[in-house]
Protein backbone atom coordinates (compact mmCIF):
# COMPACT_ATOMS: atom_id res chain seq x y z
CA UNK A 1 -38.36 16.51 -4.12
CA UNK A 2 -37.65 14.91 -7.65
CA UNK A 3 -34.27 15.99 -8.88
CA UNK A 4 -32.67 15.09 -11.92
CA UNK A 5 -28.74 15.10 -12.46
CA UNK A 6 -26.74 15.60 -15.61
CA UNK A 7 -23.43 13.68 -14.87
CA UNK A 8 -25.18 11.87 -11.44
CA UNK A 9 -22.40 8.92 -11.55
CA UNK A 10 -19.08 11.37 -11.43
CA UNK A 11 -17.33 11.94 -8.48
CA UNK A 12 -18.78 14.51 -7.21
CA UNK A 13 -22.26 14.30 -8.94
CA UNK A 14 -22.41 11.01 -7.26
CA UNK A 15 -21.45 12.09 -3.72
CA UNK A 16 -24.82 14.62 -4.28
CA UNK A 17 -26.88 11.84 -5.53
CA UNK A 18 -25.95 9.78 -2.25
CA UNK A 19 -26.75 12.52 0.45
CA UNK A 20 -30.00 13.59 -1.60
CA UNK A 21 -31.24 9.72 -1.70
CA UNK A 22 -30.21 9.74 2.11
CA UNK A 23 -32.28 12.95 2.78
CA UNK A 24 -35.51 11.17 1.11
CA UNK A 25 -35.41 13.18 -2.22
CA UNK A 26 -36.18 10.92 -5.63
CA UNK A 27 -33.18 11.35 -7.95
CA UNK A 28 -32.45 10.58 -11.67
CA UNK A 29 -29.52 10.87 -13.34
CA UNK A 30 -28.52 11.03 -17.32
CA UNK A 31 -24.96 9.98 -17.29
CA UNK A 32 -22.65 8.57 -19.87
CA UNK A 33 -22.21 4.53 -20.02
CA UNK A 34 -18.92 4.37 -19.31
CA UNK A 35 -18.73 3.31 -15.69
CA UNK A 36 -16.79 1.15 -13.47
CA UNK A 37 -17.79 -1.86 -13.06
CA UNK A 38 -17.44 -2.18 -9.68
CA UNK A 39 -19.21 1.22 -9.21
CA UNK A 40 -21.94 0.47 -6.42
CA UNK A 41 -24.98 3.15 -7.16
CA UNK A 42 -27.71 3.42 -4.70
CA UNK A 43 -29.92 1.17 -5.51
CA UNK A 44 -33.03 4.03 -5.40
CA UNK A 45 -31.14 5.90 -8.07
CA UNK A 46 -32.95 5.83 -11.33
CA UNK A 47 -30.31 5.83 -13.82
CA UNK A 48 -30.64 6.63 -17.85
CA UNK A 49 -27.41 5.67 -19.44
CA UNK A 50 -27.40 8.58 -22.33
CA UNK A 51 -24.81 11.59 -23.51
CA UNK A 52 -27.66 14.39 -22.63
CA UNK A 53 -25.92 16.68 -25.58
CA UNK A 54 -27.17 14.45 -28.56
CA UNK A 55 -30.63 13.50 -26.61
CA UNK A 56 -33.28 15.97 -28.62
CA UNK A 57 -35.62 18.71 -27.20
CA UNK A 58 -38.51 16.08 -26.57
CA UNK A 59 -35.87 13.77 -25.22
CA UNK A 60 -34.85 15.24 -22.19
CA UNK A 61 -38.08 17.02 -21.73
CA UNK A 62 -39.75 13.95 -20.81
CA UNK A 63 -36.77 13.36 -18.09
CA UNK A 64 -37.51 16.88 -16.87
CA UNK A 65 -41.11 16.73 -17.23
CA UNK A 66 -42.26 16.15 -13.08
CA UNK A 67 -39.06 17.21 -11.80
CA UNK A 68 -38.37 19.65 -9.14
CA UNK A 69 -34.85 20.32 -9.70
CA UNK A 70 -32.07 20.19 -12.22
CA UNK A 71 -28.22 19.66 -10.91
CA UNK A 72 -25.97 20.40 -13.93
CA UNK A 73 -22.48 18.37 -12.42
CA UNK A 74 -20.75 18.00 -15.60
CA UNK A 75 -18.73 20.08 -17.76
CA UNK A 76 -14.83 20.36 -18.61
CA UNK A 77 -12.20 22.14 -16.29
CA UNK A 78 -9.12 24.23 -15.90
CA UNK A 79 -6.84 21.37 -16.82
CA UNK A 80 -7.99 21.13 -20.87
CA UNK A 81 -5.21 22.53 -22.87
CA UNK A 82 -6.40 22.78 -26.66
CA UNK A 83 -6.07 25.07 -30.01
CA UNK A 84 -6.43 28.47 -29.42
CA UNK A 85 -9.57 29.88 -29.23
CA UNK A 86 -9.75 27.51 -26.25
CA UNK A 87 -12.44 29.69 -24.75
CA UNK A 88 -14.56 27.95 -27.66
CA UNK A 89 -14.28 24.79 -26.61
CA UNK A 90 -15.44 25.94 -22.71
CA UNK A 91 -18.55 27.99 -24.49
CA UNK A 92 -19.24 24.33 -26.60
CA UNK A 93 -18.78 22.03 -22.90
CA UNK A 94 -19.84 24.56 -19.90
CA UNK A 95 -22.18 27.24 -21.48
CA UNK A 96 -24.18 25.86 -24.72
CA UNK A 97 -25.77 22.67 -23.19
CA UNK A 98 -26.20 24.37 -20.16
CA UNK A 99 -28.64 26.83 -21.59
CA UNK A 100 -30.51 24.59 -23.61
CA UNK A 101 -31.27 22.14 -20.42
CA UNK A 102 -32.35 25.45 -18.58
CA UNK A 103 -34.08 26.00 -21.43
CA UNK A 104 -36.24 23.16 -21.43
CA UNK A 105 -35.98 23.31 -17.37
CA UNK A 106 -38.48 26.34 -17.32
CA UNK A 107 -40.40 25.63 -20.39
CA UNK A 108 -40.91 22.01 -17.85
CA UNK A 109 -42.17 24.10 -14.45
CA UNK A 110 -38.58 22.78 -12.99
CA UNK A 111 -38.07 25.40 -9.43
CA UNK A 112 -34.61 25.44 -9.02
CA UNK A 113 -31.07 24.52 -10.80
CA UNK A 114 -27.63 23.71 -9.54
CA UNK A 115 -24.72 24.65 -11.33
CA UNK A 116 -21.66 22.75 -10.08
CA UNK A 117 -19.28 25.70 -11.26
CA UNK A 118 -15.69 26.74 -9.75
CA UNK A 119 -13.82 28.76 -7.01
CA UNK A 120 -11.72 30.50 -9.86
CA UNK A 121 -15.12 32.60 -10.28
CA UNK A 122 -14.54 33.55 -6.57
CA UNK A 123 -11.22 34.77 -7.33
CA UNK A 124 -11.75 36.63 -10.37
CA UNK A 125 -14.13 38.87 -7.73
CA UNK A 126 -11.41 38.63 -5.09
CA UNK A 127 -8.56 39.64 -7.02
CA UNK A 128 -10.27 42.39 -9.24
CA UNK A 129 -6.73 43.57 -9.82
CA UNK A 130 -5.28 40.91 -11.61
CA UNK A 131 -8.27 40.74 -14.63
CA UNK A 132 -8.32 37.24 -14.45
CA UNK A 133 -12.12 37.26 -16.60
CA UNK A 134 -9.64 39.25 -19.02
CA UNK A 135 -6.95 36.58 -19.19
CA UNK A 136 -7.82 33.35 -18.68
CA UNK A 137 -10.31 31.21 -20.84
CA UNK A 138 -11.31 28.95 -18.35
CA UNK A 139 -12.15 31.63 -15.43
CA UNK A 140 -13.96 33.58 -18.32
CA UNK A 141 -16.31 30.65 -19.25
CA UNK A 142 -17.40 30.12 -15.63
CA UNK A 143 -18.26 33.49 -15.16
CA UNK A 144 -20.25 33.86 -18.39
CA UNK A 145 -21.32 29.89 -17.10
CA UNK A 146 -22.80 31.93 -14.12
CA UNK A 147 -24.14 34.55 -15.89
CA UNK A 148 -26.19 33.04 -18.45
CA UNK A 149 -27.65 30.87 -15.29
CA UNK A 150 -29.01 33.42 -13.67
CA UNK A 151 -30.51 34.99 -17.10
CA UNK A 152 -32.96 32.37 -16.79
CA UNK A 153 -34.00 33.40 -13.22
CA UNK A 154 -36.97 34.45 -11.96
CA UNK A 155 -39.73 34.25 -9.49
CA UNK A 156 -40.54 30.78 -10.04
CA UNK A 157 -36.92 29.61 -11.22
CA UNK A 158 -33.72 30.11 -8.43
CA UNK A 159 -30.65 29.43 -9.99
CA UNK A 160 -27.58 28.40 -7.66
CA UNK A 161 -23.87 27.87 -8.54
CA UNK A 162 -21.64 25.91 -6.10
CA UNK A 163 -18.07 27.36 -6.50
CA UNK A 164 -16.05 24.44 -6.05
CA UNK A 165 -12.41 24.65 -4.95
CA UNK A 166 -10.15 21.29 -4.83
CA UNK A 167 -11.71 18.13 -3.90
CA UNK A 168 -10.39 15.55 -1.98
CA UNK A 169 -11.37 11.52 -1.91
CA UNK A 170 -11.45 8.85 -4.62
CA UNK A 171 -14.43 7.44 -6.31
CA UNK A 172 -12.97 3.10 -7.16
CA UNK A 173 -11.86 2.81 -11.21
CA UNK A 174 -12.25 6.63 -11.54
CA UNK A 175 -8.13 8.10 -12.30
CA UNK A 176 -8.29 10.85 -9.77
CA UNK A 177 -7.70 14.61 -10.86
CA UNK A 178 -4.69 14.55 -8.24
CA UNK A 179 -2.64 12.04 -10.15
CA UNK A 180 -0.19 14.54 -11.84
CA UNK A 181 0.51 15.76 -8.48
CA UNK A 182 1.75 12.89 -7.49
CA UNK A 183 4.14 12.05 -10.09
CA UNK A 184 5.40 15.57 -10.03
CA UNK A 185 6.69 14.80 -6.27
CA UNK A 186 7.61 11.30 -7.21
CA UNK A 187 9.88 12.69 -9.83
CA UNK A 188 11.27 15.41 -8.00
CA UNK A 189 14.22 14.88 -6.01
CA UNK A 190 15.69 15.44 -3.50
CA UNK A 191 13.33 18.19 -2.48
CA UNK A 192 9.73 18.80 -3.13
CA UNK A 193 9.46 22.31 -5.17
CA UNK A 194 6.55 24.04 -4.56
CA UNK A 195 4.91 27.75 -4.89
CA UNK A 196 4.26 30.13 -1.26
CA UNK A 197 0.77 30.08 -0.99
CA UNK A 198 -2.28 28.01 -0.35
CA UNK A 199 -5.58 27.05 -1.19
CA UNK A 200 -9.48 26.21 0.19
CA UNK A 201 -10.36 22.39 -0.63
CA UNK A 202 -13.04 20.28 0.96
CA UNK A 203 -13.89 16.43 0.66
CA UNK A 204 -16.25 14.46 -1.67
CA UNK A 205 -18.60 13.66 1.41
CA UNK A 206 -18.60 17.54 2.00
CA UNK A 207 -19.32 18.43 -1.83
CA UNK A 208 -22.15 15.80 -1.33
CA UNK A 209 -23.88 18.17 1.75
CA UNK A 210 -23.33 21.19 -0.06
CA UNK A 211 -25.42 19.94 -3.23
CA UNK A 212 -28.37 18.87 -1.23
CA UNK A 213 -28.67 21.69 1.23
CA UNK A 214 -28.27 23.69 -1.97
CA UNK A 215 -31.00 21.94 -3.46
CA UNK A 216 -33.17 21.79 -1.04
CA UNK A 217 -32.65 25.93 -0.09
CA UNK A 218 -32.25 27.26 -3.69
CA UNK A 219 -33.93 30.65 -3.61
CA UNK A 220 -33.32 33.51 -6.50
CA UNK A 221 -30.10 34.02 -7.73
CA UNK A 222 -26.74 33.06 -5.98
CA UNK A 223 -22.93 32.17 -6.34
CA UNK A 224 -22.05 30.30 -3.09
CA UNK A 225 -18.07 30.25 -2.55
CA UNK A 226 -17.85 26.38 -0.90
CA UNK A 227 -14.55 26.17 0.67
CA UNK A 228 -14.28 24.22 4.14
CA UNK A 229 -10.42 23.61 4.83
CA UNK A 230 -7.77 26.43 3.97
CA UNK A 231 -4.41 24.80 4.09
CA UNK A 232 -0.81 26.53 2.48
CA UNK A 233 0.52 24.60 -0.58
CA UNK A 234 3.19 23.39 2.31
CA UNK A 235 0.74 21.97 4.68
CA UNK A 236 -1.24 20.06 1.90
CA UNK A 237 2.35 18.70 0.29
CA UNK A 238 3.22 17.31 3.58
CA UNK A 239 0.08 15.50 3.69
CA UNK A 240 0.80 14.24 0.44
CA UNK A 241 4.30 13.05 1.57
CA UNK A 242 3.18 11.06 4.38
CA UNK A 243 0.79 8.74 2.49
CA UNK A 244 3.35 8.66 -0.20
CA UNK A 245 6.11 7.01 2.26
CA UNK A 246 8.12 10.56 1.99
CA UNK A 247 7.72 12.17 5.27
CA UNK A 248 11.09 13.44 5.91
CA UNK A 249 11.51 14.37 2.16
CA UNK A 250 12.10 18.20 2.64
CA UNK A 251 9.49 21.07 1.20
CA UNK A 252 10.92 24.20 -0.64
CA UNK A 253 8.50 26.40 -1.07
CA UNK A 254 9.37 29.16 -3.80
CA UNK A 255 8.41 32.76 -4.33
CA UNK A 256 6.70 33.90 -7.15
CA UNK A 257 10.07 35.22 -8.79
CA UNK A 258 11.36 31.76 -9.07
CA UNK A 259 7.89 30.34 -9.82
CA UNK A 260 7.37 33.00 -12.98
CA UNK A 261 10.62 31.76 -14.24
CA UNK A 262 9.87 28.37 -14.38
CA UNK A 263 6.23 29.14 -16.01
CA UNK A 264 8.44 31.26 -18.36
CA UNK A 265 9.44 28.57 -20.28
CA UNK A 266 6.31 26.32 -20.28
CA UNK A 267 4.40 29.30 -21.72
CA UNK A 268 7.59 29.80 -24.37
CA UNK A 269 6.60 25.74 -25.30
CA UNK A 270 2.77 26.04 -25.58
CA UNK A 271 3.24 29.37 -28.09
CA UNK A 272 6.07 27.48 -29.77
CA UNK A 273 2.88 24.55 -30.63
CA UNK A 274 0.26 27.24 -30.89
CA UNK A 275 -1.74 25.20 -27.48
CA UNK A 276 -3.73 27.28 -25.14
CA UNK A 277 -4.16 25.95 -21.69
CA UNK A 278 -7.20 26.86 -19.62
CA UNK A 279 -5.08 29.11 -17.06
CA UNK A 280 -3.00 31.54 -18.19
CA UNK A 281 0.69 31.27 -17.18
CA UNK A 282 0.83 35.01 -15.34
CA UNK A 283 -2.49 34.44 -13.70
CA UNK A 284 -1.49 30.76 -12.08
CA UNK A 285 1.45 32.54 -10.73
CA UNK A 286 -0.36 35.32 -8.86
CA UNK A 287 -2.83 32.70 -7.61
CA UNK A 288 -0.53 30.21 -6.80
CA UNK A 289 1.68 32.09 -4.46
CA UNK A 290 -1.86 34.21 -2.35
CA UNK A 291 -3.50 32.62 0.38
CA UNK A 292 -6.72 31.82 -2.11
CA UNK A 293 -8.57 30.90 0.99
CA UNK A 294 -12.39 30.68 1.31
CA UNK A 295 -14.50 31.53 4.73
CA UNK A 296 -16.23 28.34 5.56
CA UNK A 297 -18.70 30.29 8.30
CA UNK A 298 -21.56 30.49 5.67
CA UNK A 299 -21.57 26.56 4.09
CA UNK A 300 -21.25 25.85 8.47
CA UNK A 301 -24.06 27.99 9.19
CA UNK A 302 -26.30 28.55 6.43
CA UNK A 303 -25.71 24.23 4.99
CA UNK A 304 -24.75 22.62 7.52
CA UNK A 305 -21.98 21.05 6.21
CA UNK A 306 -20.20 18.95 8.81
CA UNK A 307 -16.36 18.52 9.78
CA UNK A 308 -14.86 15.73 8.01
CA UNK A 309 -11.60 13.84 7.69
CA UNK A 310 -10.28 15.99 5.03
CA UNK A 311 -5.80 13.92 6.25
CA UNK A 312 -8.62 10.42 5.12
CA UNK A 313 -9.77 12.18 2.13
CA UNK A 314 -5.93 13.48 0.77
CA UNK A 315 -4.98 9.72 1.60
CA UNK A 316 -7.41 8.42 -0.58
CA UNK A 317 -6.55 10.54 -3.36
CA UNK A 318 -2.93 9.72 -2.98
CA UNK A 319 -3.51 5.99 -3.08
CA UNK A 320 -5.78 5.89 -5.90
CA UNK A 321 -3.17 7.98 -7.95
CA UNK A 322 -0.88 5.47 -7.23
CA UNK A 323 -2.85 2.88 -8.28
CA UNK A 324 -3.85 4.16 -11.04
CA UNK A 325 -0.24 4.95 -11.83
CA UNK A 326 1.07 1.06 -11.28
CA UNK A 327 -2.05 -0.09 -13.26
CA UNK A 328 -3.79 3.15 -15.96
CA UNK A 329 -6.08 0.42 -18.06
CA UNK A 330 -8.22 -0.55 -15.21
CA UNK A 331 -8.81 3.10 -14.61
CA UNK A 332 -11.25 5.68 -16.17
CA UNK A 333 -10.09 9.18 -17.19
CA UNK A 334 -12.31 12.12 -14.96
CA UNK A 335 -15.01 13.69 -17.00
């Protein structure tokens, strides 16, 4: 197949673009032009150095123009914290851009598009109860993400969306999403503090399989929960510890009492300066402290992703934080 991908030099739009060239497939990629410099790309990739959002109509029609399929891995995510509305400023990243491209995707005989999207879409269907569409501006703009997708399905267009959970491994120059993390537990002493719970997660490698087999099986419409590992917030923290030198440091995990106190008072700051985050304070604290795990039988079965070193992965993450930490000006910020 010929596949073009918005955002194809990103973490995890690159680990895609590697499998993909390594299953045969032809791939482009429209990506920004600020990149590493010691960023290796495969040397197959055909790369257009561009911001896709002020390309024109006939612009990125002629990069769609022959293709096959269309993997959107871009956008902004739960950690923006902004003016309220901040549901506009989703809409303007994740929803707007993504329409036009599929769009211009149809009016180009493109087959199929991949929407790399997020797990908190998962959990807004999990946990019907808790109205998280309702309350949170992030979760909201990846459903309505999702749903004006599949508007532009039909018989000769299948639309896929990849919910994401957390992703584990490092991409070289790239400041890793996990790096707050790591000062939080740096800075917390003499125990680690952390919510009951737990999450799904998976590695970059795995994110990789899961966009190809998803490109390569894209039929109709579908959300696709991708979750391998399910790990409590305790087992991942003392992961964490032990490739941050800390392995006897103790874990105190705290209920969701505790935890709603303490988010309390960081919602009381963010009214106080009129800021919006992407989560809502009472929703992080129901998720938090659940088991927000995610069946891995059907990305096994149905993708084929394989087992992977997920301990490898975590360590990678922790060390690039670090580095990044001891050194920020060499680094690039995540897009």
């Amino acid at each position: 197949m010929k596949i073009l991908i918005i955002g194809g030099t990103g973490l995890l739009g690159l680990a895609g673009t590697k499998e993909l060239i390594k299953r045969n497939h032809k791939v482009k990629t429209i990506s920004l032009s600020e990149i590493q410099e010691n960023l290796e790309l495969p040397p197959e990739l055909e790369v257009v150095f561009a911001d896709y959002e002020t390309m024109s109509d006939e612009e990125l029609k002629s990069h769609l123009e022959g293709q096959d399929a269309l993997i959107f891995a871009t956008g902004v995510d739960e950690r923006i914290e902004g003016e309220k509305p901040l549901y506009d400023y989703y809409v303007k990243k994740n929803i707007t851009p993504l329409k036009r491209l599929l769009k211009l995707a149809k009016e180009c005989k493109v087959k199929k598009a991949i929407i790399l999207g997020s797990y908190f879409s998962y959990l807004d269907r999990l946990y019907e109860n808790l109205y998280l569409y309702e309350n949170n501006p992030y979760i909201k703009s990846r459903v309505d993400q999702a749903n004006e997708a599949f508007s532009f399905a039909d018989n000769d267009f299948a639309v896929t969306v990849l919910e994401l959970p957390y992703v584990f491994g490092s991409q070289p120059g790239r400041k890793p999403v996990w790096v707050f993390l790591v000062e939080k537990i740096q800075k917390m002493k003499p125990f680690t503090f952390y919510p009951m719970g737990g999450t799904a997660m998976l590695t970059v490698n795995q994110v990789g399989q899961v966009i190809a087999s998803a490109t390569e099986n894209a039929k109709g419409v579908k959300n696709i929960p991708v979750g391998y590992y399910n790990m409590s917030w305790r087992q991942m923290i003392r992961i964490f510890h032990k490739h941050l030198g800390l392995k006897d440091k103790r874990i105190v995990s705290i209920p969701k009492w505790i935890f709603k106190i303490f988010l309390f008072f960081q919602k009381r700051k963010f009214k106080k300066s009129n800021i919006e985050s992407g989560l809502s304070f009472k929703s992080l604290a129901e998720i938090m402290t659940r088991r927000a795990y995610i069946d891995n039988k059907y990305i096994k079965t149905q993708m084929n992703v394989s087992e992977d070193d997920i301990d490898q992965a975590i360590k990678e993450s922790v060390l690039t934080s670090l580095e990044y930490l001891q050194n920020r000006e060499k680094f690039l910020n995540m897009k």
